[in-house]
C-alpha atoms as a PDB file:
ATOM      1  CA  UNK A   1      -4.954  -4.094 -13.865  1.00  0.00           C
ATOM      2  CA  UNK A   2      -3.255  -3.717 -17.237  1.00  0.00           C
ATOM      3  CA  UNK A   3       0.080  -4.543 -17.108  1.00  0.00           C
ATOM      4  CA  UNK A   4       2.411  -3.398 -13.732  1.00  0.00           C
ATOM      5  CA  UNK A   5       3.589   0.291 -13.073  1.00  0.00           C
ATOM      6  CA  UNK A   6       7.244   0.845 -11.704  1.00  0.00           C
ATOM      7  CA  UNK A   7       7.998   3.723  -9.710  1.00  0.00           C
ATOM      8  CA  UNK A   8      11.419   4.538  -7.955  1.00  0.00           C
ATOM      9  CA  UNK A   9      11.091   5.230  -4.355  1.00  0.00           C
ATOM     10  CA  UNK A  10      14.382   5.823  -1.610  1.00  0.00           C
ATOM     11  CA  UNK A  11      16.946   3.821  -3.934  1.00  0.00           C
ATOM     12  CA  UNK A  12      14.459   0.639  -4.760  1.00  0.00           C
ATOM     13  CA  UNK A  13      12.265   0.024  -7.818  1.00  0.00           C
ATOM     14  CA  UNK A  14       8.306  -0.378  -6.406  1.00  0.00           C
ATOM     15  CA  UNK A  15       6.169  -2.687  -8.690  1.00  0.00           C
ATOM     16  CA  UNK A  16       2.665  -3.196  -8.170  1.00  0.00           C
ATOM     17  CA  UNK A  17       1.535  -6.464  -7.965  1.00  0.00           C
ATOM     18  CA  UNK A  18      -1.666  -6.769  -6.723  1.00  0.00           C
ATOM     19  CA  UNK A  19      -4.764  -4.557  -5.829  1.00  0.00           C
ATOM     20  CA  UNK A  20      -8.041  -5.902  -4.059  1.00  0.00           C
ATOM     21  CA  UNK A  21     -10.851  -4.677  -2.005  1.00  0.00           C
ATOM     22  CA  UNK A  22     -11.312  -5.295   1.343  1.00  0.00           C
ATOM     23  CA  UNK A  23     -15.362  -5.521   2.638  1.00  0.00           C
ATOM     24  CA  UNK A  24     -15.389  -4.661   6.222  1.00  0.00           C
ATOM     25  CA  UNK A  25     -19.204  -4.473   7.581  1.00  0.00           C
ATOM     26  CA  UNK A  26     -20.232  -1.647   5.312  1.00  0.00           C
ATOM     27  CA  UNK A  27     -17.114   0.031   4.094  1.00  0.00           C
ATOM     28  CA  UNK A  28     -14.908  -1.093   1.578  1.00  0.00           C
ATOM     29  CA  UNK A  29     -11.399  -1.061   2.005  1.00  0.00           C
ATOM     30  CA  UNK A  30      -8.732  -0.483  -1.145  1.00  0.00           C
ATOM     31  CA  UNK A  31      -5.497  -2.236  -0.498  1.00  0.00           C
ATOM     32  CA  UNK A  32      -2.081  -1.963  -3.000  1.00  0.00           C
ATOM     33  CA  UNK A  33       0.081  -5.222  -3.178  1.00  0.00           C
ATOM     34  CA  UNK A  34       3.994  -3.882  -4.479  1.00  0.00           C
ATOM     35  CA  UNK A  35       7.160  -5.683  -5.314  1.00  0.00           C
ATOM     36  CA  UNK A  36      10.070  -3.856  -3.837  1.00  0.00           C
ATOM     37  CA  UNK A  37      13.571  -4.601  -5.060  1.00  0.00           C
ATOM     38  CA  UNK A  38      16.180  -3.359  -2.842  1.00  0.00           C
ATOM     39  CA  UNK A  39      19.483  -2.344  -3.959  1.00  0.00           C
ATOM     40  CA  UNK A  40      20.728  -5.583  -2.953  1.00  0.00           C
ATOM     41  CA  UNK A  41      18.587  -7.329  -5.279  1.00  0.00           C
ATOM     42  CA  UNK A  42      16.394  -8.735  -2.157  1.00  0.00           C
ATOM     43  CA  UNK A  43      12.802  -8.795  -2.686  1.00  0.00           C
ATOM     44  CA  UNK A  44      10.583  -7.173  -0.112  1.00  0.00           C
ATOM     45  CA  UNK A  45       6.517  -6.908  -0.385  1.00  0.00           C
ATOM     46  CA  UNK A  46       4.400  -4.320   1.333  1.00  0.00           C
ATOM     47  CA  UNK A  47       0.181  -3.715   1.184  1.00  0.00           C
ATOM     48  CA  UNK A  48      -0.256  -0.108   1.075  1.00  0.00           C
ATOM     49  CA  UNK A  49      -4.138  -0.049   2.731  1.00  0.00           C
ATOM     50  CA  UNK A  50      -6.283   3.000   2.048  1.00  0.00           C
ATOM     51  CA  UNK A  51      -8.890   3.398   4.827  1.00  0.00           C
ATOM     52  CA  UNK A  52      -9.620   7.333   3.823  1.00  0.00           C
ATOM     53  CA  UNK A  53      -8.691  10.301   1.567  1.00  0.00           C
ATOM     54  CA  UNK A  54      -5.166  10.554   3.227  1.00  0.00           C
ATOM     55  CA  UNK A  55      -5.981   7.360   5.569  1.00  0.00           C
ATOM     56  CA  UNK A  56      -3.445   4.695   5.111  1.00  0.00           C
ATOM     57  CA  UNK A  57      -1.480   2.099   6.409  1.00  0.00           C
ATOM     58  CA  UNK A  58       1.359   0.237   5.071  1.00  0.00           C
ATOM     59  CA  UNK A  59       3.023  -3.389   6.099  1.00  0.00           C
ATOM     60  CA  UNK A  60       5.517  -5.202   4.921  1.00  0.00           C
ATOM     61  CA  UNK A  61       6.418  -8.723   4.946  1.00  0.00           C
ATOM     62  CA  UNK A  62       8.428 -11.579   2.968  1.00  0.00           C
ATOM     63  CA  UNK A  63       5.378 -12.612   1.226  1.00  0.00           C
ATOM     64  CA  UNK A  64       2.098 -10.974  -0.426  1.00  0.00           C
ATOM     65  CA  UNK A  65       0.273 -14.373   1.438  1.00  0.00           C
ATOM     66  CA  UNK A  66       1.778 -13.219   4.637  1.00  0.00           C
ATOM     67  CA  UNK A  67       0.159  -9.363   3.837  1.00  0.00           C
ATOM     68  CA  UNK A  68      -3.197 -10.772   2.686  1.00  0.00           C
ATOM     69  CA  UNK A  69      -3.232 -12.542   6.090  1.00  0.00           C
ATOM     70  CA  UNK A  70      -2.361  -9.938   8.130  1.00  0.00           C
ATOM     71  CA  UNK A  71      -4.380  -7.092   6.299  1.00  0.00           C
ATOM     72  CA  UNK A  72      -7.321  -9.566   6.667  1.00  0.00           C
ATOM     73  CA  UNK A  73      -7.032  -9.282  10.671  1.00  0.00           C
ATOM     74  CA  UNK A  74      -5.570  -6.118  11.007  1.00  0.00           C
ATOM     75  CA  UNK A  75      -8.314  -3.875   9.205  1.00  0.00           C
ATOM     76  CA  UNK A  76     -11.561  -4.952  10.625  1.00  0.00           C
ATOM     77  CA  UNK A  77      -9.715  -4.176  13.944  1.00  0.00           C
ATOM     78  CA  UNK A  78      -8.257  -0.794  12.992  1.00  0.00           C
ATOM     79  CA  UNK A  79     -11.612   0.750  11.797  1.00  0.00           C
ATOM     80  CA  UNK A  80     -13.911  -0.600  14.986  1.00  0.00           C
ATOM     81  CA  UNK A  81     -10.637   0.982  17.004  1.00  0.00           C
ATOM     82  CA  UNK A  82     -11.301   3.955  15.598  1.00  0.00           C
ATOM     83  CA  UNK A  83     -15.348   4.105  15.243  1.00  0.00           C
ATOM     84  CA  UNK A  84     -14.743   3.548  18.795  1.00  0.00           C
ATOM     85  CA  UNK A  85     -12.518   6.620  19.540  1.00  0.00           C
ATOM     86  CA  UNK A  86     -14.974   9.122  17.947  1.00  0.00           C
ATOM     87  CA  UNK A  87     -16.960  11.207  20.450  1.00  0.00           C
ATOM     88  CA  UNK A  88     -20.339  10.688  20.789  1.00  0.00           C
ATOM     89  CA  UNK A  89     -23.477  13.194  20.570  1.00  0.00           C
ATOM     90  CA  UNK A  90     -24.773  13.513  22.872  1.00  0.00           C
END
C-alpha cells in the first residue's frame, strides 16, 4: 500500500491502515484494516472482510490486534457455516 486513503463516511474521517489476506483451506480471504476518527476525536478501528463480490463483514474493536484476532476465528467459521447451508445435489 502506497501511502493511506481518507474517505469521509457518517460525520468521521475513515483511514486505511492495514490490508492482508486471509488463507482459509482453499479460498483466500481479503480483509481492510481502517482508522476511524469520530467527531469526538476518539479513535475507533474496524476490519472490513470481503468473503465475495458483495460478501462482507465488518467488526469493530479498540484495537487492529483485537480485529486480527477475532477475524482470525471468526472467518474460517463463517465460510464452513455457510458451505454447510448450501443444498446438496442430489
Amino acid at each position: 500500500m502506497s501511502g493511506l486513503s481518507r474517505a469521509w463516511e457518517d460525520g468521521m474521517f475513515r483511514t486505511l491502515v492495514k490490508t492482508d489476506a486471509l488463507a482459509v483451506k482453499d479460498k483466500t480471504v481479503t480483509v481492510r484494516y481502517f482508522e476511524l476518527r469520530t467527531l469526538r476525536g476518539a479513535r475507533r478501528y474496524s476490519a472490513e472482510i470481503l468473503l465475495a463480490p458483495g460478501d462482507r463483514i465488518i467488526l469493530d474493536d479498540d484495537s487492529v490486534q483485537n480485529l486480527e484476532a477475532r477475524t482470525a476465528c471468526l472467518v474460517p467459521a463463517t465460510l464452513d457455516s455457510r458451505m454447510l447451508s448450501r443444498p446438496t445435489a442430489a
